[in-house]
N, C-alpha and C. Protein backbone atom coordinates (compact mmCIF):
# COMPACT_ATOMS: atom_id res chain seq x y z
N UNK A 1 129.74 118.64 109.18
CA UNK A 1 128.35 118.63 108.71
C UNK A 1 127.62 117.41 109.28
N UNK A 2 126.45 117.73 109.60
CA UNK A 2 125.40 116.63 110.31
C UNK A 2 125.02 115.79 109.49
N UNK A 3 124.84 114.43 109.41
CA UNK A 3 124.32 113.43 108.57
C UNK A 3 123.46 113.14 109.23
N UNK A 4 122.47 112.20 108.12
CA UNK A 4 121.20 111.75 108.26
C UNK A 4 121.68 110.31 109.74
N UNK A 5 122.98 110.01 109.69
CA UNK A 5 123.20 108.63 110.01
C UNK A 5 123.97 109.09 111.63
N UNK A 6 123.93 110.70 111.86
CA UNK A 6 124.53 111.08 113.06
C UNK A 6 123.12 111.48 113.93
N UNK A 7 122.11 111.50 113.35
CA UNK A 7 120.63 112.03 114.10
C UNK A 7 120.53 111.10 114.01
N UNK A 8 120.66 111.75 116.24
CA UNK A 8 119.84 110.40 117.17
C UNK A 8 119.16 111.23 118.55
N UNK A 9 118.91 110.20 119.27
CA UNK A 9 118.47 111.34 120.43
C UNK A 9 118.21 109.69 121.83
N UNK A 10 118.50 110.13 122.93
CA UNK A 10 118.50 109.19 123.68
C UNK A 10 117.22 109.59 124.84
N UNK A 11 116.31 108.78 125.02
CA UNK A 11 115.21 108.81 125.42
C UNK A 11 115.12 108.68 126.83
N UNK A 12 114.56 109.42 127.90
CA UNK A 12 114.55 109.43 129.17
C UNK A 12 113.24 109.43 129.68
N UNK A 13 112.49 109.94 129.35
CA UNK A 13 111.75 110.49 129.97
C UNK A 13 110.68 110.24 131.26
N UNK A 14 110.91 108.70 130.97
CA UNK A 14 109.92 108.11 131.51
C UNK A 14 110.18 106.49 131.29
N UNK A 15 109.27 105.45 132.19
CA UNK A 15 109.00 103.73 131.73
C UNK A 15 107.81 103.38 131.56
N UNK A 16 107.92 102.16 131.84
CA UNK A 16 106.39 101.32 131.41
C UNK A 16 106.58 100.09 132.02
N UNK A 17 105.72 99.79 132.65
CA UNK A 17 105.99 98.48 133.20
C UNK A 17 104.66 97.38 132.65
N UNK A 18 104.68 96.01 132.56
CA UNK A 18 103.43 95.30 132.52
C UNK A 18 102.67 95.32 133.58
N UNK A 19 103.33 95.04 134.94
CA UNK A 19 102.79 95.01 135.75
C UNK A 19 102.23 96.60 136.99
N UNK A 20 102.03 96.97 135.90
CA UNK A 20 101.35 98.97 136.79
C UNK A 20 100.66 99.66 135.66
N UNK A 21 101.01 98.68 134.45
CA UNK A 21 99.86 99.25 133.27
C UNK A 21 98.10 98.94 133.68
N UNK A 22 97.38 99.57 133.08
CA UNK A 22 95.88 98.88 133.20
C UNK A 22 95.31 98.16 132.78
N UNK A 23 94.48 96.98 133.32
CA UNK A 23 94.20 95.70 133.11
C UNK A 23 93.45 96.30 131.23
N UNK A 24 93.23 97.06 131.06
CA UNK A 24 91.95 97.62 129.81
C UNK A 24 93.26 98.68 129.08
N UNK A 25 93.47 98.38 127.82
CA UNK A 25 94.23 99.28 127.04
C UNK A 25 93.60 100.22 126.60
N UNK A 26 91.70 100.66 126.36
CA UNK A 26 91.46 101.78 126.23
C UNK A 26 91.51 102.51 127.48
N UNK A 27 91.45 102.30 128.66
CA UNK A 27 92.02 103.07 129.85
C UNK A 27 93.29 103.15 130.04
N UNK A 28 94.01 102.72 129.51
CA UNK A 28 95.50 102.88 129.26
C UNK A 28 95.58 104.14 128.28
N UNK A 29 94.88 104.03 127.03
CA UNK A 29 95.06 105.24 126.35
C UNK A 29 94.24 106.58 126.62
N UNK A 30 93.13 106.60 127.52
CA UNK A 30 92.67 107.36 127.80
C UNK A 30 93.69 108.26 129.12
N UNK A 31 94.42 107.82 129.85
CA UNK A 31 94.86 107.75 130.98
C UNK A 31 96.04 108.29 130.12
N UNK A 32 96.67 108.18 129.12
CA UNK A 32 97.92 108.28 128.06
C UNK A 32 97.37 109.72 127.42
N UNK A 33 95.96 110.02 127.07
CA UNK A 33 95.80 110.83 125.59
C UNK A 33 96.03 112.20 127.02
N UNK A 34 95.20 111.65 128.16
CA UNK A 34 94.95 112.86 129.00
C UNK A 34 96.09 113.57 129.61
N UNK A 35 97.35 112.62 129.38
CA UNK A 35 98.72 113.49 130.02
C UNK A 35 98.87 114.08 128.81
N UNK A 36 99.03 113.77 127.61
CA UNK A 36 99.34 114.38 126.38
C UNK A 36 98.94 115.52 126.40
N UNK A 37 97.08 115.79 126.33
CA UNK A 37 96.72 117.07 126.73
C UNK A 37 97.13 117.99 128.21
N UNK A 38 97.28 117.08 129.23
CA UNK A 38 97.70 117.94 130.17
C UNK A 38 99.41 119.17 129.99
N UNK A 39 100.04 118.16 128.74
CA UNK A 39 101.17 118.75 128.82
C UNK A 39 101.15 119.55 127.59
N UNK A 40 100.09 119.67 127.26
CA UNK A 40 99.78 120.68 126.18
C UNK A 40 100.62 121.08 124.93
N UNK A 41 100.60 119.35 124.51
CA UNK A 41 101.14 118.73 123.32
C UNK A 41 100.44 119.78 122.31
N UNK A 42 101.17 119.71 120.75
CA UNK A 42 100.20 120.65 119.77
C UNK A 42 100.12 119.11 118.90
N UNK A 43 98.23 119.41 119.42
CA UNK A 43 97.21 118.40 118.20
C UNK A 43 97.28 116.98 118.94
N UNK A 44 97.41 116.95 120.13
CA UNK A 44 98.01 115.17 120.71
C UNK A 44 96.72 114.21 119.73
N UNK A 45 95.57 114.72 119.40
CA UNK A 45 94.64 113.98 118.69
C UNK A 45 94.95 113.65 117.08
N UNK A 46 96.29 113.87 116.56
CA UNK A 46 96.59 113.85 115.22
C UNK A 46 97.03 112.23 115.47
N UNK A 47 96.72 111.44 114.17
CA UNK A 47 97.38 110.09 114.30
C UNK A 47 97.44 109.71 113.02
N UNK A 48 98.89 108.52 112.90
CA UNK A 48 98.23 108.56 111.12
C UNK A 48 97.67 106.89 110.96
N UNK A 49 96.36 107.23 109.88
CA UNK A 49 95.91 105.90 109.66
C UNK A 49 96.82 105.34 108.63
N UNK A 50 97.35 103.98 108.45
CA UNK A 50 97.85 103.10 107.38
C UNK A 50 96.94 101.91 106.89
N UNK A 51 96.35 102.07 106.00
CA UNK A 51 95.36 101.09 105.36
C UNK A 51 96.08 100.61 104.07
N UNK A 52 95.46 99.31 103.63
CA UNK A 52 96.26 98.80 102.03
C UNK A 52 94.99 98.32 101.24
N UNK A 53 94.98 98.40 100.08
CA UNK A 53 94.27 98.77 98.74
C UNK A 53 94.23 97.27 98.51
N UNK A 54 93.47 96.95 97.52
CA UNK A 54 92.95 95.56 96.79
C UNK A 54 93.89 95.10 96.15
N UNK A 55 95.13 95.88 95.95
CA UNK A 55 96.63 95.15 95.27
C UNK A 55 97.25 94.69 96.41
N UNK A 56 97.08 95.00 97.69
CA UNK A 56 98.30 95.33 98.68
C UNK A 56 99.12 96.16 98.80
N UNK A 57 99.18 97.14 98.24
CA UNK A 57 99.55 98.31 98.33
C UNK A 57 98.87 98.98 99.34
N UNK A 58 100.09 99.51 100.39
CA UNK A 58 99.91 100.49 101.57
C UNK A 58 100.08 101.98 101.29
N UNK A 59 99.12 102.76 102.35
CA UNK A 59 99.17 103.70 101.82
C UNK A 59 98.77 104.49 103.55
N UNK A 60 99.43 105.71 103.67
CA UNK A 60 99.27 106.32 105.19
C UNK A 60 98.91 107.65 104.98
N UNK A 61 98.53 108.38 106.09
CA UNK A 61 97.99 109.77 105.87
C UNK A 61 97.66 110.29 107.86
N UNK A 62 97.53 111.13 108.13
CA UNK A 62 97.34 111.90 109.11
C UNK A 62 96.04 111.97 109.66
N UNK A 63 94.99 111.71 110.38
CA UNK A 63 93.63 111.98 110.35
C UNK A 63 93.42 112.27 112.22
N UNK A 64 92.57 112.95 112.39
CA UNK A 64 92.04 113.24 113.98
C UNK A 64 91.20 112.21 114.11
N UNK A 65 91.75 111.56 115.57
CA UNK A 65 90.62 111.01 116.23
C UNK A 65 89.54 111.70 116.84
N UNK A 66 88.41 111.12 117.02
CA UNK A 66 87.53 112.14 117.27
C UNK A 66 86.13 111.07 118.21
N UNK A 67 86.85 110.42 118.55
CA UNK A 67 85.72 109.38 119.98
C UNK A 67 86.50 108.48 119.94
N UNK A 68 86.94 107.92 121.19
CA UNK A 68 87.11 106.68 121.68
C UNK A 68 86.39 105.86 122.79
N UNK A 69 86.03 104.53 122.90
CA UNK A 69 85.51 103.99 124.13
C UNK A 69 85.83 102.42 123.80
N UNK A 70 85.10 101.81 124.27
CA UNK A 70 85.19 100.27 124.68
C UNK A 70 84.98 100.05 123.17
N UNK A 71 84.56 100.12 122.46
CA UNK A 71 84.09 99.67 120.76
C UNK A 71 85.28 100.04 120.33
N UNK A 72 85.80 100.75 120.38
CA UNK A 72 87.16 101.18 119.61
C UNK A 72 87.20 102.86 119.33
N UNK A 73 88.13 103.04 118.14
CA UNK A 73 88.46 103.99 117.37
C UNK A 73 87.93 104.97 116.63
N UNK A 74 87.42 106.40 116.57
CA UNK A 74 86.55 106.81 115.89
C UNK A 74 86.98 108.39 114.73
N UNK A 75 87.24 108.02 113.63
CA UNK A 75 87.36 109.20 112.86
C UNK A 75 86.32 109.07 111.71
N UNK A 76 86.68 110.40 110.99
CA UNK A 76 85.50 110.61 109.74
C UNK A 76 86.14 110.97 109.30
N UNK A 77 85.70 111.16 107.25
CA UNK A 77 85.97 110.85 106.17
C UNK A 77 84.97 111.00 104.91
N UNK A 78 85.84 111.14 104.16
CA UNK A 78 85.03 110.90 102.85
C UNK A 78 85.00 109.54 102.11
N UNK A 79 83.99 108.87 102.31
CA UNK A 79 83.61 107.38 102.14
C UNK A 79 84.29 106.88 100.69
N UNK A 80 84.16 108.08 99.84
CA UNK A 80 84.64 107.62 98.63
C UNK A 80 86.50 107.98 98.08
N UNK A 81 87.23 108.50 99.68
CA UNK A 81 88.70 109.04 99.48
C UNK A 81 89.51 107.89 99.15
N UNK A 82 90.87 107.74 98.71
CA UNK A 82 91.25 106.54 98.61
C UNK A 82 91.35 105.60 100.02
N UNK A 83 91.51 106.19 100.99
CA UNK A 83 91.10 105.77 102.36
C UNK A 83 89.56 104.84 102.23
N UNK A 84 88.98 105.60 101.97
CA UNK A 84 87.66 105.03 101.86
C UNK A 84 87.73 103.87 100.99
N UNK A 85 88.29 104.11 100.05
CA UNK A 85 88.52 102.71 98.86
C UNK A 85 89.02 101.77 99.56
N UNK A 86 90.10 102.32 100.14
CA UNK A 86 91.04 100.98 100.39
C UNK A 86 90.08 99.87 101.98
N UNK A 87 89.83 100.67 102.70
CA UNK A 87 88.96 99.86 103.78
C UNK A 87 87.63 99.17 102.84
N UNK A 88 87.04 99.57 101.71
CA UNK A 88 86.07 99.07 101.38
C UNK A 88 86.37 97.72 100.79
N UNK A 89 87.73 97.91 99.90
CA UNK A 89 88.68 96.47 99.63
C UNK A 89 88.75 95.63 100.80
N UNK A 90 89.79 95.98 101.64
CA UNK A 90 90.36 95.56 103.36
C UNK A 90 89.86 96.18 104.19
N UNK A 91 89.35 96.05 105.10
CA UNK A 91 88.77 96.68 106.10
C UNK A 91 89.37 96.47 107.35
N UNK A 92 90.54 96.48 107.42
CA UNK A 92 91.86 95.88 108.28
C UNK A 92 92.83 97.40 108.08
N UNK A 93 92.82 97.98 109.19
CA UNK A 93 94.33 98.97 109.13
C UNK A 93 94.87 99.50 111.10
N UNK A 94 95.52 100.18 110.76
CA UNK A 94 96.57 100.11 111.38
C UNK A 94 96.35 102.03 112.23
N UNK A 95 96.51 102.29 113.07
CA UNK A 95 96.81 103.59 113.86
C UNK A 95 97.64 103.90 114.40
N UNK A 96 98.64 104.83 114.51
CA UNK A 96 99.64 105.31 115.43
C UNK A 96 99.80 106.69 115.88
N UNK A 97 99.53 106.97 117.07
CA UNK A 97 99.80 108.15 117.64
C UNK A 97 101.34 108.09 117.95
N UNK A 98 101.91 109.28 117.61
CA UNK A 98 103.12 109.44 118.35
C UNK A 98 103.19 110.82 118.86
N UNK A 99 103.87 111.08 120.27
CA UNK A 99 103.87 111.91 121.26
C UNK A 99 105.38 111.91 121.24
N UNK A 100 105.91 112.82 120.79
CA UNK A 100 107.27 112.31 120.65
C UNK A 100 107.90 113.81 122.01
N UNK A 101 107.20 114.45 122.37
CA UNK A 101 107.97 115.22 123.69
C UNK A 101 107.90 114.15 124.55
N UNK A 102 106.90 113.19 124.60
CA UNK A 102 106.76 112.32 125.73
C UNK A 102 106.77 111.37 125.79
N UNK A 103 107.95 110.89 124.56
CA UNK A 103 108.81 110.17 124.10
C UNK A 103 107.90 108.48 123.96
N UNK A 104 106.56 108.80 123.76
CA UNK A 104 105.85 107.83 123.51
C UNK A 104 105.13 107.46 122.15
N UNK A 105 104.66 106.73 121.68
CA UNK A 105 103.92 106.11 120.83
C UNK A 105 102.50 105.16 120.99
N UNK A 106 101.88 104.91 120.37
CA UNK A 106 100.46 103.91 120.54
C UNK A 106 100.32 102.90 119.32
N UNK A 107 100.37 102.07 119.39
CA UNK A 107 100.14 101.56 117.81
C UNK A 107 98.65 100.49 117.94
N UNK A 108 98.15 100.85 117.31
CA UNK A 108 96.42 100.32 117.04
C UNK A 108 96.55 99.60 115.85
N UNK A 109 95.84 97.92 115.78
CA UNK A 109 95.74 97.61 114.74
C UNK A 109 94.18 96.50 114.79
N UNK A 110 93.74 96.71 113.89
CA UNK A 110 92.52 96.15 113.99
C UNK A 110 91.55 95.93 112.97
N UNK A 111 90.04 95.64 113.22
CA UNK A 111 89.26 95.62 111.92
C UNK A 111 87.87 97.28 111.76
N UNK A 112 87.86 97.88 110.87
CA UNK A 112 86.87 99.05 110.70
C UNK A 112 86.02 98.42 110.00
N UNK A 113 84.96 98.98 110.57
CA UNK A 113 83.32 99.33 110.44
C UNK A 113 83.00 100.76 109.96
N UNK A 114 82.22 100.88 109.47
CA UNK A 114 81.50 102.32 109.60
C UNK A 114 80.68 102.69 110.43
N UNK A 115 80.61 103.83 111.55
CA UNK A 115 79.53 104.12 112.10
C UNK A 115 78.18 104.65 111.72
N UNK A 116 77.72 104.02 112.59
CA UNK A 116 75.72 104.70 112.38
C UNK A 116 75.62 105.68 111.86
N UNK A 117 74.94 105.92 111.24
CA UNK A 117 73.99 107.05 110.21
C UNK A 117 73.96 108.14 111.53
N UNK A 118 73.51 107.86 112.62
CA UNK A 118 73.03 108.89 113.86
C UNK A 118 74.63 109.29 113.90
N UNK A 119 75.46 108.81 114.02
CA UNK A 119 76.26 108.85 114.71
C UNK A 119 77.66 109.83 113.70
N UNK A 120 77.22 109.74 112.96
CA UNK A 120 77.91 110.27 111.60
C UNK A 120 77.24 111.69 111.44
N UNK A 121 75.66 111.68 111.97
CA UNK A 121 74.69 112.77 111.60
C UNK A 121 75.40 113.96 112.79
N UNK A 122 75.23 113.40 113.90
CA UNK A 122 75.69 113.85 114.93
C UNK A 122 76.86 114.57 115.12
N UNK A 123 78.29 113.98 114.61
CA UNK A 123 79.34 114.71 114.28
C UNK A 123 79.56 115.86 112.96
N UNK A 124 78.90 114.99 111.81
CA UNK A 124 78.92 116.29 110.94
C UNK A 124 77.86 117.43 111.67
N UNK A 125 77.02 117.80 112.29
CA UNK A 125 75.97 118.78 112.69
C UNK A 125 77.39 119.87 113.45
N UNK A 126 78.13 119.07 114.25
CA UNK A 126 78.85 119.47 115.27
C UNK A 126 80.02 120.33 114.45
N UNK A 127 80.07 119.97 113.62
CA UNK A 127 81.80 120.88 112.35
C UNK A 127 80.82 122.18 112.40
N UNK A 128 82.21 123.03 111.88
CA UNK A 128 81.72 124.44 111.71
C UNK A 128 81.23 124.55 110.11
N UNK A 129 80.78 125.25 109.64
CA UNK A 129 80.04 125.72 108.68
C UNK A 129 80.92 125.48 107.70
N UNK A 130 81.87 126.27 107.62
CA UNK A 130 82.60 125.90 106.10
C UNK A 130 83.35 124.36 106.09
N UNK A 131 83.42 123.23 107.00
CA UNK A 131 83.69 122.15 106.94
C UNK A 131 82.70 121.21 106.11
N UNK A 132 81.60 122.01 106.86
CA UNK A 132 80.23 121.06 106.46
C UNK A 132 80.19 121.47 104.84
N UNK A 133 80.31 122.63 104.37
CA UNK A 133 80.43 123.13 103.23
C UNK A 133 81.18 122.32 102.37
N UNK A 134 82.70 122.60 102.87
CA UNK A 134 83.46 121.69 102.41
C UNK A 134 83.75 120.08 101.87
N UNK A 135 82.73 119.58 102.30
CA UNK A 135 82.68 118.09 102.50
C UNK A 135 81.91 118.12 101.12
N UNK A 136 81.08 118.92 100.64
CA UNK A 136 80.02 118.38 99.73
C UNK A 136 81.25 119.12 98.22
N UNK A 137 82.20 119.57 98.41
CA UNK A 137 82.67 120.56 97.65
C UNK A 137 83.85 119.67 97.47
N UNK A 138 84.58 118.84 97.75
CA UNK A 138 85.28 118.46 97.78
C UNK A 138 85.15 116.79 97.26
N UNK A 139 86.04 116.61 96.02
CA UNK A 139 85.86 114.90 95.38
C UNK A 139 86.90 114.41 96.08
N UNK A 140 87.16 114.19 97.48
CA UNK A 140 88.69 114.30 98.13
C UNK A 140 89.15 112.63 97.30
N UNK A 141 91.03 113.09 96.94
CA UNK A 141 91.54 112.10 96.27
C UNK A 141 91.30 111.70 95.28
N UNK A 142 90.32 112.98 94.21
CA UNK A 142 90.09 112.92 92.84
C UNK A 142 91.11 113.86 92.24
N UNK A 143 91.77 113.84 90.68
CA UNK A 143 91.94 114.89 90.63
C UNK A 143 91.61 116.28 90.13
N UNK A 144 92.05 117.52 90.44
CA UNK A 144 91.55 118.58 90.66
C UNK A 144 92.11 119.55 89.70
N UNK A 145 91.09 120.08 88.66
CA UNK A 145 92.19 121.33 87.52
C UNK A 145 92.57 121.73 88.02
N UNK A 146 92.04 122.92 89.10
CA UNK A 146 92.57 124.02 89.52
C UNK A 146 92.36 124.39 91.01
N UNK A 147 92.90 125.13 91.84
CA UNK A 147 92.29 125.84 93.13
C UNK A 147 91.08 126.29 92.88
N UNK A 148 90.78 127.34 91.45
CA UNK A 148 89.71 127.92 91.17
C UNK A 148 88.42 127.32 91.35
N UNK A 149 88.67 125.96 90.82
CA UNK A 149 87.35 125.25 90.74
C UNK A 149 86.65 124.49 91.97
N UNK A 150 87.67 124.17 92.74
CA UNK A 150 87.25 124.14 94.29
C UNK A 150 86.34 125.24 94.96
N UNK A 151 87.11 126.58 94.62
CA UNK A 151 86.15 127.22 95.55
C UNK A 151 85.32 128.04 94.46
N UNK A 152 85.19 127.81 93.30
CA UNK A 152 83.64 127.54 93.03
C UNK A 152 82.65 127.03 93.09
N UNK A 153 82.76 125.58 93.49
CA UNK A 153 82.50 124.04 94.36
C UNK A 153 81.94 124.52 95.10
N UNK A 154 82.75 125.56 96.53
CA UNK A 154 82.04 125.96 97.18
C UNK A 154 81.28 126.92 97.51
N UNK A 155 81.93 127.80 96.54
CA UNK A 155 80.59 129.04 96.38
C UNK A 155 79.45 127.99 96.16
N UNK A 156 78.96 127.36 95.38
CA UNK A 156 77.69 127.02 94.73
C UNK A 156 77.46 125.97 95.85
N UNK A 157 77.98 125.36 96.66
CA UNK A 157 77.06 125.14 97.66
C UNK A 157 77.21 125.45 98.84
N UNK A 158 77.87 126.86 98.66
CA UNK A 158 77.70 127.17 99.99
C UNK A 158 76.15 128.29 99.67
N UNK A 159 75.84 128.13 98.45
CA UNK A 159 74.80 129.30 98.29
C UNK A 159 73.16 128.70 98.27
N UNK A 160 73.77 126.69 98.07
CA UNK A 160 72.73 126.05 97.29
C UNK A 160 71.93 125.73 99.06
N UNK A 161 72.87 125.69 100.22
CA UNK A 161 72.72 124.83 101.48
C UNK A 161 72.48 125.85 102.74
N UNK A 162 73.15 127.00 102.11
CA UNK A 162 73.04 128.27 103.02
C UNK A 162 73.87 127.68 104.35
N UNK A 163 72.79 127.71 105.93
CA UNK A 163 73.33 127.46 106.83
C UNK A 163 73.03 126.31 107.41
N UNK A 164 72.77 125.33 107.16
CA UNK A 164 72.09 124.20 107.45
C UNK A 164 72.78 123.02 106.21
N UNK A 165 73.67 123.40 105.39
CA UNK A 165 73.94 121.86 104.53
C UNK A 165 73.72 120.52 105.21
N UNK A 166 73.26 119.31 104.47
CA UNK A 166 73.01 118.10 105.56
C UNK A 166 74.55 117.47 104.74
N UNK A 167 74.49 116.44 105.74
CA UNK A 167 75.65 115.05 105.96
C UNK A 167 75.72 114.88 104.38
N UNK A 168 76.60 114.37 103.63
CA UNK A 168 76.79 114.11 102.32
C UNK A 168 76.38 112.44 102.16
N UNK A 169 75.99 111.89 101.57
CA UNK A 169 75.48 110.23 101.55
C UNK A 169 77.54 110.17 101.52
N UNK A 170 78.05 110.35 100.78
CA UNK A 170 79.43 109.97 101.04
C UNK A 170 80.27 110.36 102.07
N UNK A 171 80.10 110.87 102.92
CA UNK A 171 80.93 111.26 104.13
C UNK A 171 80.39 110.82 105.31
N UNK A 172 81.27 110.43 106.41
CA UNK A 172 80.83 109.84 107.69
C UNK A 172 82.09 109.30 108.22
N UNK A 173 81.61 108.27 109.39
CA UNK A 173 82.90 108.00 110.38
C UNK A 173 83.03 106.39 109.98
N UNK A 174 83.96 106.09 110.49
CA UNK A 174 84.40 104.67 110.45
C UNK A 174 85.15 104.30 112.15
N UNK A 175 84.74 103.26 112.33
CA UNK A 175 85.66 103.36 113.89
C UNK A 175 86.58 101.56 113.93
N UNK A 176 87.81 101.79 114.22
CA UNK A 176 88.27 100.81 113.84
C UNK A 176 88.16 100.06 115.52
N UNK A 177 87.91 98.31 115.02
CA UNK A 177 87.72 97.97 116.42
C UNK A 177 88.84 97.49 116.23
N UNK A 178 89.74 97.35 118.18
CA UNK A 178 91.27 97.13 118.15
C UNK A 178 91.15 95.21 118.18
N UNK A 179 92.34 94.80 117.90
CA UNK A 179 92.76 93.22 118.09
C UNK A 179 94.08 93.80 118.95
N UNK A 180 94.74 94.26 118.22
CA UNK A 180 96.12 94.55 119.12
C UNK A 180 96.47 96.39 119.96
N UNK A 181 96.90 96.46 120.79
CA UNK A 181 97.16 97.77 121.13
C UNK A 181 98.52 97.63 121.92
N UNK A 182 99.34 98.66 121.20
CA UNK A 182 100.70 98.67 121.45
C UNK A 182 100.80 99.79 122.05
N UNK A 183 101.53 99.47 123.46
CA UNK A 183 102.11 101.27 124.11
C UNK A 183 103.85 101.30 124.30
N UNK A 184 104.40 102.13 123.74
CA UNK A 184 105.96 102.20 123.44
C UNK A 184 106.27 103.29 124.41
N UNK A 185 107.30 103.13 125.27
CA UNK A 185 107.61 104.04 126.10
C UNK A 185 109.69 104.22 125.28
N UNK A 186 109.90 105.43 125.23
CA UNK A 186 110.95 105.19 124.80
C UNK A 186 111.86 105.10 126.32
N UNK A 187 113.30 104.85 126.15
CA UNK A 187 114.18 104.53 127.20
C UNK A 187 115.53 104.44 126.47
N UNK A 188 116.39 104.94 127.34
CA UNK A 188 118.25 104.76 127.18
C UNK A 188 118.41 103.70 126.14
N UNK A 189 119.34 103.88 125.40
CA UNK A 189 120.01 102.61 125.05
C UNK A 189 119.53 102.24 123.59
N UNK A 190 118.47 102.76 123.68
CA UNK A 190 117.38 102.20 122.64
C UNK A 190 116.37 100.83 123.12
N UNK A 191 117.05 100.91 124.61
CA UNK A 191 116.27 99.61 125.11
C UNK A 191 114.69 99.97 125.33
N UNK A 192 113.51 100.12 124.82
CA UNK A 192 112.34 100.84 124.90
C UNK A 192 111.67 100.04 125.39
N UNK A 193 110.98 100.35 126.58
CA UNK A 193 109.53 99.48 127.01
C UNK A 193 108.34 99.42 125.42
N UNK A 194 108.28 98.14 125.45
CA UNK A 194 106.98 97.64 124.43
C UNK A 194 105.87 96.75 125.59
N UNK A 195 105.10 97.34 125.73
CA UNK A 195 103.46 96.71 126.25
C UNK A 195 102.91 96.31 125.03
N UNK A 196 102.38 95.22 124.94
CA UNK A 196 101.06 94.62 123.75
C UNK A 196 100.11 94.13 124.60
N UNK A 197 98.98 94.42 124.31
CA UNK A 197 97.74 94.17 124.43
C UNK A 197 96.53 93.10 123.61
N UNK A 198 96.68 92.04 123.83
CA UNK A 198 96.05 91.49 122.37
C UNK A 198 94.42 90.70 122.94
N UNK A 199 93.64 91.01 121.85
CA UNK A 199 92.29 90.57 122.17
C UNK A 199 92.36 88.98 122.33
N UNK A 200 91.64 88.37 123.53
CA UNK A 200 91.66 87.09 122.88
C UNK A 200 90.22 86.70 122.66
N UNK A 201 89.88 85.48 122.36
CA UNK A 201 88.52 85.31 121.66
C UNK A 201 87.67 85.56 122.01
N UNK A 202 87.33 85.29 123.58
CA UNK A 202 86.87 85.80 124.86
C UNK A 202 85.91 86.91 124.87
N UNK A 203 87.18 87.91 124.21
CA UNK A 203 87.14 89.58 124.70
C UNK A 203 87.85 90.20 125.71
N UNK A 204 88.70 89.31 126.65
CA UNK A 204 89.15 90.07 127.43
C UNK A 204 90.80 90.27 127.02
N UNK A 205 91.68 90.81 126.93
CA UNK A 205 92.89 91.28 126.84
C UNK A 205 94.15 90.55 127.63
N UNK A 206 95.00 90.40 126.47
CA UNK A 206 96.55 89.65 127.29
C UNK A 206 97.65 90.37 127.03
N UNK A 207 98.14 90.73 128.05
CA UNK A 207 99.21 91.75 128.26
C UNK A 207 100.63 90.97 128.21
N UNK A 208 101.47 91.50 127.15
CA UNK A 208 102.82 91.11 127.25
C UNK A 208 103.67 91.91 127.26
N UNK A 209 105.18 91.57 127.33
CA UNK A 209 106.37 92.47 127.21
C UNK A 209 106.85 92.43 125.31
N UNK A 210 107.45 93.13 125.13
CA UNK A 210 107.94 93.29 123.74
C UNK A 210 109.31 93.06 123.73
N UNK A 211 110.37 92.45 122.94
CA UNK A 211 111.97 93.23 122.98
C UNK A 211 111.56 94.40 122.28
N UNK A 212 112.66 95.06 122.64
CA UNK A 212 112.84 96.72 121.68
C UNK A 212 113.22 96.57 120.63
């Protein structure tokens, strides 16, 4: 019988070097997200955020990225989810993509903002109809009697908003700006290429090696 302590798996697939990485770690990850999609990963845009609460208590969850550029990180949310709580406490958390056919990882850690009103307007316009629905129907991370009462939630506004519901004052994006960006290449041995990327005061980026 297989034990938890006999699952392993030895990593090939690929390296990483400091010196052939790109001087810019969001062109590193852009250059990274685009093989992911080329190899027609399922969801390569899934990542999970880890944020911690006003006790210190951590807490993680799954969320789509949904813009990246030179500013950083960009997903949306319900402003008032415990997600939302906990950045409103700390506004400090943490991202990790993992690509695990392509035996890679990303680790993002940094400070979030919320994005612009436009910019929040702009993406909710862009969801499909019952998302947009959804958002106003949903106390996400409250709790909930029943299934029933959800989608009575949304009957009544999906009847109150028709086809046009607007942005909820509580829902929108947050984009985390990076300090550190980690690229993990796995390798034999368990010996794994670690790249770090760290902001310095500047703004411009210092590239190091990691041990594994």
């Amino acid at each position: 019988m297989t034990t938890l302590a006999d699952l392993r798996k030895d990593y090939a697939c690929g390296s990483l070097d400091e010196t052939s990485v790109d001087a810019d770690p969001i062109r590193q990850f852009e250059a990274w997200f685009k093989q992911a999609l080329d190899a027609r990963l399922p969801e390569p845009n899934t990542m999970t955020l880890a944020t911690v609460d006003a006790r210190g208590y951590p807490s993680a969850r799954i969320v789509l990225i949904k813009g990246v550029d030179e500013r950083g990180f960009v997903f949306f949310t319900n402003y008032e989810s415990r997600k939302g709580q906990d950045l409103a406490a700390n506004p400090h958390a943490s991202l990790l993509f993992y690509w695990i056919e392509l035996e890679r990882q990303v680790r993002i850690e940094g400070t979030v903002v919320k994005t612009s009103a436009e910019e929040s307007d702009a993406y909710f316009n862009s969801r499909p109809l019952g998302s947009r629905v959804g958002a106003w129907a949903s106390d996400q991370s409250r709790p909930l009697a029943s299934r029933a009462l959800l989608e009575a939630r949304e009957q009544s506004f999906s009847e109150r908003f028709g086809e046009n519901p607007p942005r909820p004052p509580h829902w929108g994006g947050y984009r985390l700006v990076p300090e550190t960006i980690e690229f993990w290449q796995g390798r034999p041995s368990r010996l794994h290429d670690r790249i770090l990327y760290t902001r310095q005061s500047t703004g411009a980026w210092r590239i190091s090696r990691l041990s594994p």
